[in-house]
C-alpha atoms as a PDB file:
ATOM      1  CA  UNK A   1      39.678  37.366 -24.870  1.00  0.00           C
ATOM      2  CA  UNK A   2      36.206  36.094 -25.534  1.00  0.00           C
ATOM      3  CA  UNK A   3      36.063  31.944 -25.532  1.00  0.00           C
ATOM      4  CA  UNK A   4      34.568  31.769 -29.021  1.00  0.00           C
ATOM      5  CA  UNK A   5      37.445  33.837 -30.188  1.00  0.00           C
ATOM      6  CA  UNK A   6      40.212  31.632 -28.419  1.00  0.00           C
ATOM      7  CA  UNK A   7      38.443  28.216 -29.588  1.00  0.00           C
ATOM      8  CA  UNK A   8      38.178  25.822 -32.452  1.00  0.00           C
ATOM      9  CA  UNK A   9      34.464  27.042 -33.874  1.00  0.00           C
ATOM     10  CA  UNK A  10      33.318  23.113 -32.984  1.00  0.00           C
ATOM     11  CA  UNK A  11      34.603  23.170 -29.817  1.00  0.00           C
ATOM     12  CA  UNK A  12      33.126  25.728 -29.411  1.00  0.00           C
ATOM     13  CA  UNK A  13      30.177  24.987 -30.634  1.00  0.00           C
ATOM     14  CA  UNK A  14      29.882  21.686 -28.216  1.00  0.00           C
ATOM     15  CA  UNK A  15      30.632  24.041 -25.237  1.00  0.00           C
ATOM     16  CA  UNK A  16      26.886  25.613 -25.661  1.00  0.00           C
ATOM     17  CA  UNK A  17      24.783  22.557 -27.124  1.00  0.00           C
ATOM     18  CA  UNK A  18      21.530  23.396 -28.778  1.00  0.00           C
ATOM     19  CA  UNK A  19      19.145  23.125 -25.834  1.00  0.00           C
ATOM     20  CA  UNK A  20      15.367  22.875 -26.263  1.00  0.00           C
ATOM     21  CA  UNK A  21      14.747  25.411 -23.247  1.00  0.00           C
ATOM     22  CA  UNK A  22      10.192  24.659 -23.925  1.00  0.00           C
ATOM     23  CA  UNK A  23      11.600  21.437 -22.874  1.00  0.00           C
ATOM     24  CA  UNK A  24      13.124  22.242 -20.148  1.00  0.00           C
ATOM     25  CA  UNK A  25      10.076  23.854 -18.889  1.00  0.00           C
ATOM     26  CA  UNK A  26       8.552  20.895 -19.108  1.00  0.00           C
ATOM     27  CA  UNK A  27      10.773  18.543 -17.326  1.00  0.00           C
ATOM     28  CA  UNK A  28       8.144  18.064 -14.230  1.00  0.00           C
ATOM     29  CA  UNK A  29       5.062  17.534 -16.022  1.00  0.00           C
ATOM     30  CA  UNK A  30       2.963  14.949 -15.707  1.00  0.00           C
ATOM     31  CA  UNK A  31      -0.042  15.997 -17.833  1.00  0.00           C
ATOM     32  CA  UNK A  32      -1.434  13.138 -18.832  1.00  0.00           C
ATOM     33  CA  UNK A  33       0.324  10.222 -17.501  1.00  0.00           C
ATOM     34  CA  UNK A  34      -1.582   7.891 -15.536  1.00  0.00           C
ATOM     35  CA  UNK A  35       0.344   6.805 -11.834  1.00  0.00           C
ATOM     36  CA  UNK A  36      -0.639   3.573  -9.998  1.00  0.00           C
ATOM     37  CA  UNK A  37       0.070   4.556  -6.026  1.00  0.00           C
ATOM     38  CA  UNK A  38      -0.217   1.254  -4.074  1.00  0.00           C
ATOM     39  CA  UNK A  39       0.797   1.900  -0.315  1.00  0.00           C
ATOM     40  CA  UNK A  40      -0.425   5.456  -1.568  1.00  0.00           C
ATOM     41  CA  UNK A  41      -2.003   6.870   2.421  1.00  0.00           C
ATOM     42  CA  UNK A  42      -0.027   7.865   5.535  1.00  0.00           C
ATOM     43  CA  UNK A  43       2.449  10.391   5.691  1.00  0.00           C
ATOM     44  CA  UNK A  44       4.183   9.957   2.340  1.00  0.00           C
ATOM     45  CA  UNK A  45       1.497   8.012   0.541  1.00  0.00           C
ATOM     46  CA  UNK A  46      -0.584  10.597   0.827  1.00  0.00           C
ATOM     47  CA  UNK A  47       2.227  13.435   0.029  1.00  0.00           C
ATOM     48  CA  UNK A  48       3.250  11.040  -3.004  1.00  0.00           C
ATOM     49  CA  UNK A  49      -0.325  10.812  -4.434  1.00  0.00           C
ATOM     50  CA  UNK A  50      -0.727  15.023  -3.858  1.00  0.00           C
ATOM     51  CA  UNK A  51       2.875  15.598  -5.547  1.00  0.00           C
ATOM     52  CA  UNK A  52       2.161  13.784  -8.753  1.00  0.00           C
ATOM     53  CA  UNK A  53      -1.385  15.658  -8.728  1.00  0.00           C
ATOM     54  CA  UNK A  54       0.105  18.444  -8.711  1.00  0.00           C
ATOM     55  CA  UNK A  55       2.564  18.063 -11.278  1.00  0.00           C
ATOM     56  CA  UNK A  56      -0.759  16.692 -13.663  1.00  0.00           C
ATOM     57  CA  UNK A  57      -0.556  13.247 -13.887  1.00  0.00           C
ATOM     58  CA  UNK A  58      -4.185  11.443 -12.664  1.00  0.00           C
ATOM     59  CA  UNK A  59      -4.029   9.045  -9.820  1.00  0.00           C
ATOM     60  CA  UNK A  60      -4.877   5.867  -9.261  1.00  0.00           C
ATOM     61  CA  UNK A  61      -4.785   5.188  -5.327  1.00  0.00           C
ATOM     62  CA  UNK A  62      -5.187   1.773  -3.796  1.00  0.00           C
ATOM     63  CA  UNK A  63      -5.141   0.424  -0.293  1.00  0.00           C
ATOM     64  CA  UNK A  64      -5.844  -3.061   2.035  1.00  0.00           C
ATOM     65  CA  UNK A  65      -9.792  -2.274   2.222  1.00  0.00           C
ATOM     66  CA  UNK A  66      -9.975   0.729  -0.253  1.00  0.00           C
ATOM     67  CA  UNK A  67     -11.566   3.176   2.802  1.00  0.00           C
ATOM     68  CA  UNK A  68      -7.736   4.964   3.414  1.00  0.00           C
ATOM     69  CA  UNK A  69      -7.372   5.189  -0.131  1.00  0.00           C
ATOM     70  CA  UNK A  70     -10.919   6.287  -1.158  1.00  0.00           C
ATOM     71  CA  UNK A  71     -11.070   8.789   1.683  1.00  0.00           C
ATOM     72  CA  UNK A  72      -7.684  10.799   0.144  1.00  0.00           C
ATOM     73  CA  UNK A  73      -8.918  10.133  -3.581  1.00  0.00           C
ATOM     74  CA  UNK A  74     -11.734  12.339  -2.370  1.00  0.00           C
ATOM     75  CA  UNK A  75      -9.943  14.958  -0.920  1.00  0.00           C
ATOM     76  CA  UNK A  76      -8.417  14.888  -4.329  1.00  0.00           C
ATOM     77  CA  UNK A  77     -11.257  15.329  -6.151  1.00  0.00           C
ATOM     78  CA  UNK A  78     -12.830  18.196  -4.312  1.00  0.00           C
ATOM     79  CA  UNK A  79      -9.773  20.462  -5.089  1.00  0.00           C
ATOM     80  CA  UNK A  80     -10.125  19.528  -8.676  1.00  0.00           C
ATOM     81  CA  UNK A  81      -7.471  16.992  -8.947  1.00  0.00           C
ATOM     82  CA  UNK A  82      -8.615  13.223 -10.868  1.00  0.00           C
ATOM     83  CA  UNK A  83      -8.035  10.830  -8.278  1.00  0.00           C
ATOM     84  CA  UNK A  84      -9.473   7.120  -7.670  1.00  0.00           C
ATOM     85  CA  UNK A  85      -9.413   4.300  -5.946  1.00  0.00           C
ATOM     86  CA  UNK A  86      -8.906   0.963  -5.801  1.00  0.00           C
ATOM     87  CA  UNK A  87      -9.077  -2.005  -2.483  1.00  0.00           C
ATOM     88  CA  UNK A  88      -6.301  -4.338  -2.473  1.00  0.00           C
ATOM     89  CA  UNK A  89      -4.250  -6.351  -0.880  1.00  0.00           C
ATOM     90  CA  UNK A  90      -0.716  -6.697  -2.180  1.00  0.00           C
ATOM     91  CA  UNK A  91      -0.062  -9.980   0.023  1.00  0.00           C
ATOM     92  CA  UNK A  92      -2.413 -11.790  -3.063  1.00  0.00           C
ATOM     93  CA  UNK A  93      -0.957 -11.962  -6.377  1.00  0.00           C
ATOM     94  CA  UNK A  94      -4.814 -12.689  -8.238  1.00  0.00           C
ATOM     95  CA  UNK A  95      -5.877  -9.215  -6.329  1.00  0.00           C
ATOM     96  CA  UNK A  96      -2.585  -7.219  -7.679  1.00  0.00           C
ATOM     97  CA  UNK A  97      -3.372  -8.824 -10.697  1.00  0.00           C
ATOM     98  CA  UNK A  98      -6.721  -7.885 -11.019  1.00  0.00           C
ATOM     99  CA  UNK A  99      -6.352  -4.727  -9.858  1.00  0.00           C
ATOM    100  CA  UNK A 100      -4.111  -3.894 -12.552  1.00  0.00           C
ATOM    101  CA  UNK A 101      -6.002  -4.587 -14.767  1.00  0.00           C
ATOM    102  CA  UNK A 102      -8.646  -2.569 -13.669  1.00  0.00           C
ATOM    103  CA  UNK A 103      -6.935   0.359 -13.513  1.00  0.00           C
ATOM    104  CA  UNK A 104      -5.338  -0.498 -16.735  1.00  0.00           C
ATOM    105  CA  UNK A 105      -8.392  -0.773 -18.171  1.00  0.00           C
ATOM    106  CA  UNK A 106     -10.201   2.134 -16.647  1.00  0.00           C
ATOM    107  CA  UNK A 107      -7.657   4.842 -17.837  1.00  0.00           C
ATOM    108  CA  UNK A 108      -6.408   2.937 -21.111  1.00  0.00           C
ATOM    109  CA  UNK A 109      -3.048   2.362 -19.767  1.00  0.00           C
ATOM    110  CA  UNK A 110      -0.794   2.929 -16.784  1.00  0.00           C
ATOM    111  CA  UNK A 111       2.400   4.806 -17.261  1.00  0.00           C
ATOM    112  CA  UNK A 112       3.935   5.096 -13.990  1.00  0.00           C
ATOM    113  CA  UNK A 113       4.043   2.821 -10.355  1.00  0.00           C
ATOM    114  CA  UNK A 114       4.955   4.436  -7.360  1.00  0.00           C
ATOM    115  CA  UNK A 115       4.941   1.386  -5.238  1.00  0.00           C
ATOM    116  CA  UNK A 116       4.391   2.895  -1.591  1.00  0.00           C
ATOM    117  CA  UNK A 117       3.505  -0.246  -0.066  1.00  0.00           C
ATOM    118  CA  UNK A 118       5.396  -1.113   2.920  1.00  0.00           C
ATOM    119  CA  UNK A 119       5.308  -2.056   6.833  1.00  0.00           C
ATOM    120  CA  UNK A 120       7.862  -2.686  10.018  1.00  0.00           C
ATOM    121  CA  UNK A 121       8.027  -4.760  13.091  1.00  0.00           C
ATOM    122  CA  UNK A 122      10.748  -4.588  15.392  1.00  0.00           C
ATOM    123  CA  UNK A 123      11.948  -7.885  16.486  1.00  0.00           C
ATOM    124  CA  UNK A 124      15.307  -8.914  17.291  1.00  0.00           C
ATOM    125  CA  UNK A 125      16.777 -12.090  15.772  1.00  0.00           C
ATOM    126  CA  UNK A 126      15.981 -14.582  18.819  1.00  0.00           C
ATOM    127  CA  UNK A 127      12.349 -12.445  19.037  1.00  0.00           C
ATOM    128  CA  UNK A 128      11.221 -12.946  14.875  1.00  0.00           C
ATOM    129  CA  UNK A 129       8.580 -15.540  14.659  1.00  0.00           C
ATOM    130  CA  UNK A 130       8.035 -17.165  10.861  1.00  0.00           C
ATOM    131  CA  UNK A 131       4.601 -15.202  11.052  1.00  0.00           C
ATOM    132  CA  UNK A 132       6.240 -11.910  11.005  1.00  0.00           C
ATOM    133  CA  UNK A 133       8.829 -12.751   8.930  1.00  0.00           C
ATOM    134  CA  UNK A 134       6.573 -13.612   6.375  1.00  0.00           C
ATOM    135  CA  UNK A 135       3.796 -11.029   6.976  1.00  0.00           C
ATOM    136  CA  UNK A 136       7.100  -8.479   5.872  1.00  0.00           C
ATOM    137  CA  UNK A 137       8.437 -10.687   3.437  1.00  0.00           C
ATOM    138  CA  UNK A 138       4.908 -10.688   1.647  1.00  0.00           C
ATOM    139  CA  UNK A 139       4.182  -7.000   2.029  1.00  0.00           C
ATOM    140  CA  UNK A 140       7.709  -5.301   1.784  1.00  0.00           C
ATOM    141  CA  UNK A 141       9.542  -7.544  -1.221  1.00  0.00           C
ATOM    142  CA  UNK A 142       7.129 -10.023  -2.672  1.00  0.00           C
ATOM    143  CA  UNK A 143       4.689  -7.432  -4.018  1.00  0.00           C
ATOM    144  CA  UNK A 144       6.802  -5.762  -5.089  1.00  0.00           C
ATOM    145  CA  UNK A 145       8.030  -8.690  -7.331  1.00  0.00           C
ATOM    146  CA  UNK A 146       4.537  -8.415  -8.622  1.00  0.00           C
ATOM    147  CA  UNK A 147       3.493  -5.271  -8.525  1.00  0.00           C
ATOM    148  CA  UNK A 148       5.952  -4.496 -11.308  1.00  0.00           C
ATOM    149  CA  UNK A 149       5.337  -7.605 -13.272  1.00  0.00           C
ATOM    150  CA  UNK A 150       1.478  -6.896 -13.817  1.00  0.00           C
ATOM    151  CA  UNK A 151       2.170  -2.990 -14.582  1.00  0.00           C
ATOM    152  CA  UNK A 152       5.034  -3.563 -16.855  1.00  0.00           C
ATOM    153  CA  UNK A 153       3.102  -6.265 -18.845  1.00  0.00           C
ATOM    154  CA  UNK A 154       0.940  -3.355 -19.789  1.00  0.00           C
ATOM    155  CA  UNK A 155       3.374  -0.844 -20.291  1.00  0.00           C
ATOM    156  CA  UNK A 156       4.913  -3.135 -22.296  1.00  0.00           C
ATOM    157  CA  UNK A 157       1.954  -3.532 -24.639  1.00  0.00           C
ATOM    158  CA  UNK A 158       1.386   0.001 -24.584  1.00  0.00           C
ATOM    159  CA  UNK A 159       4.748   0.671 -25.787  1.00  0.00           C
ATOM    160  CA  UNK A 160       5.479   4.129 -24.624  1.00  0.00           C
ATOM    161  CA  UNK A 161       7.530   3.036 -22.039  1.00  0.00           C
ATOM    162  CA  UNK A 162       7.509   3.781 -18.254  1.00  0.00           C
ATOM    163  CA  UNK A 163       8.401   4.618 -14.765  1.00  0.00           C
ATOM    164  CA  UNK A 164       8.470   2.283 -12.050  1.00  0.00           C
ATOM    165  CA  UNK A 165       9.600   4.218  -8.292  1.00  0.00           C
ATOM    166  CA  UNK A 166       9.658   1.912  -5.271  1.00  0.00           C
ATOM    167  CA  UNK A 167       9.903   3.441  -1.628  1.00  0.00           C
ATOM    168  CA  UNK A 168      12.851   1.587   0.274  1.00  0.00           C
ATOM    169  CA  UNK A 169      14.565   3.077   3.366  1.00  0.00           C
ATOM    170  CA  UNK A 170      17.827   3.743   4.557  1.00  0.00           C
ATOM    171  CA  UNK A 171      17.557   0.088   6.128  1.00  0.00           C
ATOM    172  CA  UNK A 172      18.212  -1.261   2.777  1.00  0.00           C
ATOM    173  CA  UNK A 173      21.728  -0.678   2.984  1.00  0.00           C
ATOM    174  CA  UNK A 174      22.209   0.585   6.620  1.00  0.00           C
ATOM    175  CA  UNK A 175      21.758  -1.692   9.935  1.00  0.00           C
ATOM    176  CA  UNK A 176      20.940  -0.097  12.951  1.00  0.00           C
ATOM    177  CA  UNK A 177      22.691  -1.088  16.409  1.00  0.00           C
ATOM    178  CA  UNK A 178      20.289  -1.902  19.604  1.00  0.00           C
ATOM    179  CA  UNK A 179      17.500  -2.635  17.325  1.00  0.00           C
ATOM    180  CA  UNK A 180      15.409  -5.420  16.354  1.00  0.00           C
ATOM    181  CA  UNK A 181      15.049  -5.033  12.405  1.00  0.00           C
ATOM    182  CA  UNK A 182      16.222  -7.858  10.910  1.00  0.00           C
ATOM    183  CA  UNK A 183      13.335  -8.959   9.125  1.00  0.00           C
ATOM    184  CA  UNK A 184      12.597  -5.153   8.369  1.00  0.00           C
ATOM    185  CA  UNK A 185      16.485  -4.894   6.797  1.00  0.00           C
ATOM    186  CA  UNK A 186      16.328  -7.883   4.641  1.00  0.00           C
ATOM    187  CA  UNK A 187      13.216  -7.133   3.405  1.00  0.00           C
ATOM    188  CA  UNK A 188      14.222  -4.288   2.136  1.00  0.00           C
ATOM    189  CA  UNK A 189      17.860  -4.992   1.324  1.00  0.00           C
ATOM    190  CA  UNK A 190      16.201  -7.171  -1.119  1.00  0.00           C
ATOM    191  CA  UNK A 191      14.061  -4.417  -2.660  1.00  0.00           C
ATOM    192  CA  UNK A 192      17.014  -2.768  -3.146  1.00  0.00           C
ATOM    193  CA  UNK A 193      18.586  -5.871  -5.600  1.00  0.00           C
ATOM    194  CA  UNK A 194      14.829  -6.091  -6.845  1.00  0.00           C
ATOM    195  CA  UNK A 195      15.168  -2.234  -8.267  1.00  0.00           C
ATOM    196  CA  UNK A 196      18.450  -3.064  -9.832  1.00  0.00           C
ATOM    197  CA  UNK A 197      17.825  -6.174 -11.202  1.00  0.00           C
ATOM    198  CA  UNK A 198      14.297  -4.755 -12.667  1.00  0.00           C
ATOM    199  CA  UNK A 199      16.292  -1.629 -13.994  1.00  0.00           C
ATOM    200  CA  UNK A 200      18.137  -3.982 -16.784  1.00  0.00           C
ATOM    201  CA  UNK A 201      15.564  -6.468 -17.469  1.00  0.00           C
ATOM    202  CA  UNK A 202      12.901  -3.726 -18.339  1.00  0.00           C
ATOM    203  CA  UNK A 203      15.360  -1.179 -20.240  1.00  0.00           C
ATOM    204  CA  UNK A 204      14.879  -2.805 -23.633  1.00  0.00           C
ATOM    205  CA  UNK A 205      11.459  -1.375 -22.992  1.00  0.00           C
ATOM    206  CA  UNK A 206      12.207   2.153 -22.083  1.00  0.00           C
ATOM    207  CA  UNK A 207      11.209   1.598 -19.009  1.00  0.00           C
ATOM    208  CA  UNK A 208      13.305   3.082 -16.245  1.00  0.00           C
ATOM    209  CA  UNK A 209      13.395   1.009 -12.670  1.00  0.00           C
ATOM    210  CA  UNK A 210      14.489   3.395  -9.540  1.00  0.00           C
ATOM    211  CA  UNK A 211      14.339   3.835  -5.661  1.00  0.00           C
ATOM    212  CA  UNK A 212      14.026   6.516  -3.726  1.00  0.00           C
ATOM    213  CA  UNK A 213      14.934   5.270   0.183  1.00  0.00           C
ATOM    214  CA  UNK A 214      14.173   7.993   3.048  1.00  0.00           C
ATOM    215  CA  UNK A 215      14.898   7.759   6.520  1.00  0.00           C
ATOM    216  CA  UNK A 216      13.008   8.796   9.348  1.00  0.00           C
ATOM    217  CA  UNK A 217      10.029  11.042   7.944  1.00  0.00           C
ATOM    218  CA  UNK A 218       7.874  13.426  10.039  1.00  0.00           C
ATOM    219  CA  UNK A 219       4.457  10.982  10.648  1.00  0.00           C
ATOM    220  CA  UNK A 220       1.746  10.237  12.913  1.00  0.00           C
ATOM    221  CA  UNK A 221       3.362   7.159  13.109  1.00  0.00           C
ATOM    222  CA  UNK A 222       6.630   7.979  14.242  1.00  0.00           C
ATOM    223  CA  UNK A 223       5.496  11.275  16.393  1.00  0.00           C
ATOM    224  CA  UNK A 224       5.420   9.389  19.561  1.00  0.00           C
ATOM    225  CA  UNK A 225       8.940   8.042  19.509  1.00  0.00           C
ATOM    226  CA  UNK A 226      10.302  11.517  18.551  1.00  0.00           C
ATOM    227  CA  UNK A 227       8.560  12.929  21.652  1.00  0.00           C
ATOM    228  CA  UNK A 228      10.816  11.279  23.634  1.00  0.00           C
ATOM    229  CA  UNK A 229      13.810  12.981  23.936  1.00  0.00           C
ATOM    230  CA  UNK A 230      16.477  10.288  23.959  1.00  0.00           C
ATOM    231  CA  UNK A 231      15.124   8.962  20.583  1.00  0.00           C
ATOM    232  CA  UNK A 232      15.060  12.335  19.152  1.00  0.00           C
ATOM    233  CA  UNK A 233      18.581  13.279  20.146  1.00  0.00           C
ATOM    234  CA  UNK A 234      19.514  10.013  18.947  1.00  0.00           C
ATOM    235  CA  UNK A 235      18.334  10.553  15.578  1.00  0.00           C
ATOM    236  CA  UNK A 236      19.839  13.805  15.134  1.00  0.00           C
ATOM    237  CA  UNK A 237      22.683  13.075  16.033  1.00  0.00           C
ATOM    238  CA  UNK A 238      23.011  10.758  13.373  1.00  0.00           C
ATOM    239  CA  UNK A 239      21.264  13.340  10.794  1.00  0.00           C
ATOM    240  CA  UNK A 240      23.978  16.225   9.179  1.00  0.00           C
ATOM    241  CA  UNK A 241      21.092  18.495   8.586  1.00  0.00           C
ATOM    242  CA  UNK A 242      20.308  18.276  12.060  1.00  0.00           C
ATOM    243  CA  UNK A 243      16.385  17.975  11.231  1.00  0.00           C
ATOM    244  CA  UNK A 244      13.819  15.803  10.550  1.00  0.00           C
ATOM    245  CA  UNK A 245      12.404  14.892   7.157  1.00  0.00           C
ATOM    246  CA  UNK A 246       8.660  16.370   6.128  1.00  0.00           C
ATOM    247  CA  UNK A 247       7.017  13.795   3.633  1.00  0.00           C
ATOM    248  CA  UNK A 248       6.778  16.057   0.740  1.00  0.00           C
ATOM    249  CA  UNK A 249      11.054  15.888   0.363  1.00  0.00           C
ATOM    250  CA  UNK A 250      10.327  12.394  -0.476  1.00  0.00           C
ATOM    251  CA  UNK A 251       7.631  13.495  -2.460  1.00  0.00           C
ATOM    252  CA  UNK A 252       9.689  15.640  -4.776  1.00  0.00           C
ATOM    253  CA  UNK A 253      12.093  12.808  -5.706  1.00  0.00           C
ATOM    254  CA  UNK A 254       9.703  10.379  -7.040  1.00  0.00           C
ATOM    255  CA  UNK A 255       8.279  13.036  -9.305  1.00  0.00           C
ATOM    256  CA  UNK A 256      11.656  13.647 -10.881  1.00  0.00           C
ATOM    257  CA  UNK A 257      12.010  10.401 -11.120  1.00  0.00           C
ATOM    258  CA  UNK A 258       8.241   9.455 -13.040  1.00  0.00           C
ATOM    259  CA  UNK A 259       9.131  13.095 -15.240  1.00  0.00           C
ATOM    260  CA  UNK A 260      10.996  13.370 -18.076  1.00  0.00           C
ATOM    261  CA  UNK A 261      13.425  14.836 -16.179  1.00  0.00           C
ATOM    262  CA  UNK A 262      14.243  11.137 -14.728  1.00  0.00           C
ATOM    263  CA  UNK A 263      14.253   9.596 -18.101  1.00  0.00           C
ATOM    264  CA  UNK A 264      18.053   8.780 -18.209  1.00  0.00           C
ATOM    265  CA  UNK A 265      18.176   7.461 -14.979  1.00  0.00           C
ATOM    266  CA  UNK A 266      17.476   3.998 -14.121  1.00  0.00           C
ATOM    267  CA  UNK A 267      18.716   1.625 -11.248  1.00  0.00           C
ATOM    268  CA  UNK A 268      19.155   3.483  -8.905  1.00  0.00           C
ATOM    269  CA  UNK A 269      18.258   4.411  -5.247  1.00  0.00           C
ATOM    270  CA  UNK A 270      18.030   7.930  -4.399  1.00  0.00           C
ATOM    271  CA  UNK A 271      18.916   8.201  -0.536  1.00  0.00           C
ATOM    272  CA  UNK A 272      16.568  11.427   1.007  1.00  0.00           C
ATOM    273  CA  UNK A 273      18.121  10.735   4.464  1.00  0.00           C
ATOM    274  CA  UNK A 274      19.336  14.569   5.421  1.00  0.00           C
ATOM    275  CA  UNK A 275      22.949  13.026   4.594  1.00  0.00           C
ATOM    276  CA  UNK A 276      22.643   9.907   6.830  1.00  0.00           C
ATOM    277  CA  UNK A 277      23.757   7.370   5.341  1.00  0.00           C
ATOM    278  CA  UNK A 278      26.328   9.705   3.511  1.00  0.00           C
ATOM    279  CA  UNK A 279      28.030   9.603   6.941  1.00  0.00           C
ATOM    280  CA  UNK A 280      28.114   5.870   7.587  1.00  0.00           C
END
């Protein structure tokens, strides 16, 4: 027998929910929105800053001396894409501040941070120095802190609510044996509660708070350890898919995540890690 026939009608009924399917089409579209990359060059800057092109949203790109970021805001622009951008350093409060306000003020508003800022020293515990420590501390959690405090005081006044996507790693919640990264770990352990704790202060203002942590990630940077065999094998054998990441599967996630398609989800970090730290 047919379901309908078999069925109370409104059970039925909620089975196949009216569904909006122009929508649905639209889940991925960024047309119009404004995104703030800091952090936005290297390998998945740069795919980050492409992705959300892509999908239509204009880009605002910013970097230490503005030279990284202005040479890919370029590359933008010549295949048609609106792309700028901005110098700063996100160790200064004043120059995250101000820049924020540029930007802010530049496109009318800022409706999405992808916060790709981010570095790593490996240093055992007896090797850290306070220099390093904070050098990490500054770059990896603390602008973070206020990264999101000068773009959500303008999303607030906008309010239209808002996306904010920070890029941890697998280190936020997985430690790594024979390795110096304990400043690298904590940092972004911390990021981790930062996300969370962002998530519910912000979600009176429709604005959703969310992670997305990756693991190792085919880069220039990371090329020459993975020519040496031992690393590599070491790596895989860690990875289920057996393979390395390329930067534009981190990519994809964050532009879920700034879509409408990410609107109910807030909070949390989304692990692109090949099933790494599934297997922990």
């Amino acid at each position: 027998m047919a379901i309908d026939e078999t069925l109370p009608e409104e059970l039925a009924k909620n089975l196949t929910p009216d569904i909006d399917l122009q929508s649905l089409g639209s889940q991925f579209d960024l047309n119009g929105k404004i995104a703030f990359v800091p952090g936005g060059y290297g390998a998945i800057g740069e795919a980050v800053c492409w992705a959300l092109a892509v999908a239509g949203a204009t880009v605002a790109v910013a970097g230490p001396t503005g030279a990284k970021a202005e040479k890919l805001a370029a590359m933008m622009r010549s295949q048609g894409y609106d792309a700028q951008a901005w110098a700063l350093d996100a160790r200064q409060v004043s120059d995250i501040q101000s820049v924020v306000d540029e930007v802010a003020e530049a496109y009318g508003r800022i409706d999405i941070l992808v916060n790709c800022v981010g570095i790593q020293r490996e240093q055992t515990l007896f090797e850290v120095t306070e220099e390093t420590f904070d050098l990490m501390y500054e770059t990896n959690l603390k602008s973070a802190m206020f990264l999101a405090q000068a773009v959500a005081r303008h999303q607030i006044e906008q309010g239209e609510g808002g996306r904010h996507i920070h890029l941890l790693s697998v280190r936020s919640q997985l430690a790594l044996r024979g390795r110096g990264y304990s400043a690298y770990c904590s940092t972004k352990g911390g990021l981790l509660m930062l996300v969370k704790q962002h998530a519910m202060e912000l979600a009176p203002h429709d604005i959703t708070v969310n992670g997305v942590a990756p693991t190792f990630i085919q880069s220039e940077r990371i090329r020459p350890h993975l020519e040496r065999q031992e690393f590599r094998d070491f790596i895989l054998s860690r990875n289920p898919l057996g393979r390395i990441g390329d930067p534009i599967e981190v990519a994809g996630p964050v532009v879920a995540l700034a879509a409408s398609a990410g609107a109910y989800v807030t909070g949390q970090i989304l692990y692109v890690d090949g099933g790494v730290t599934a297997s922990q």
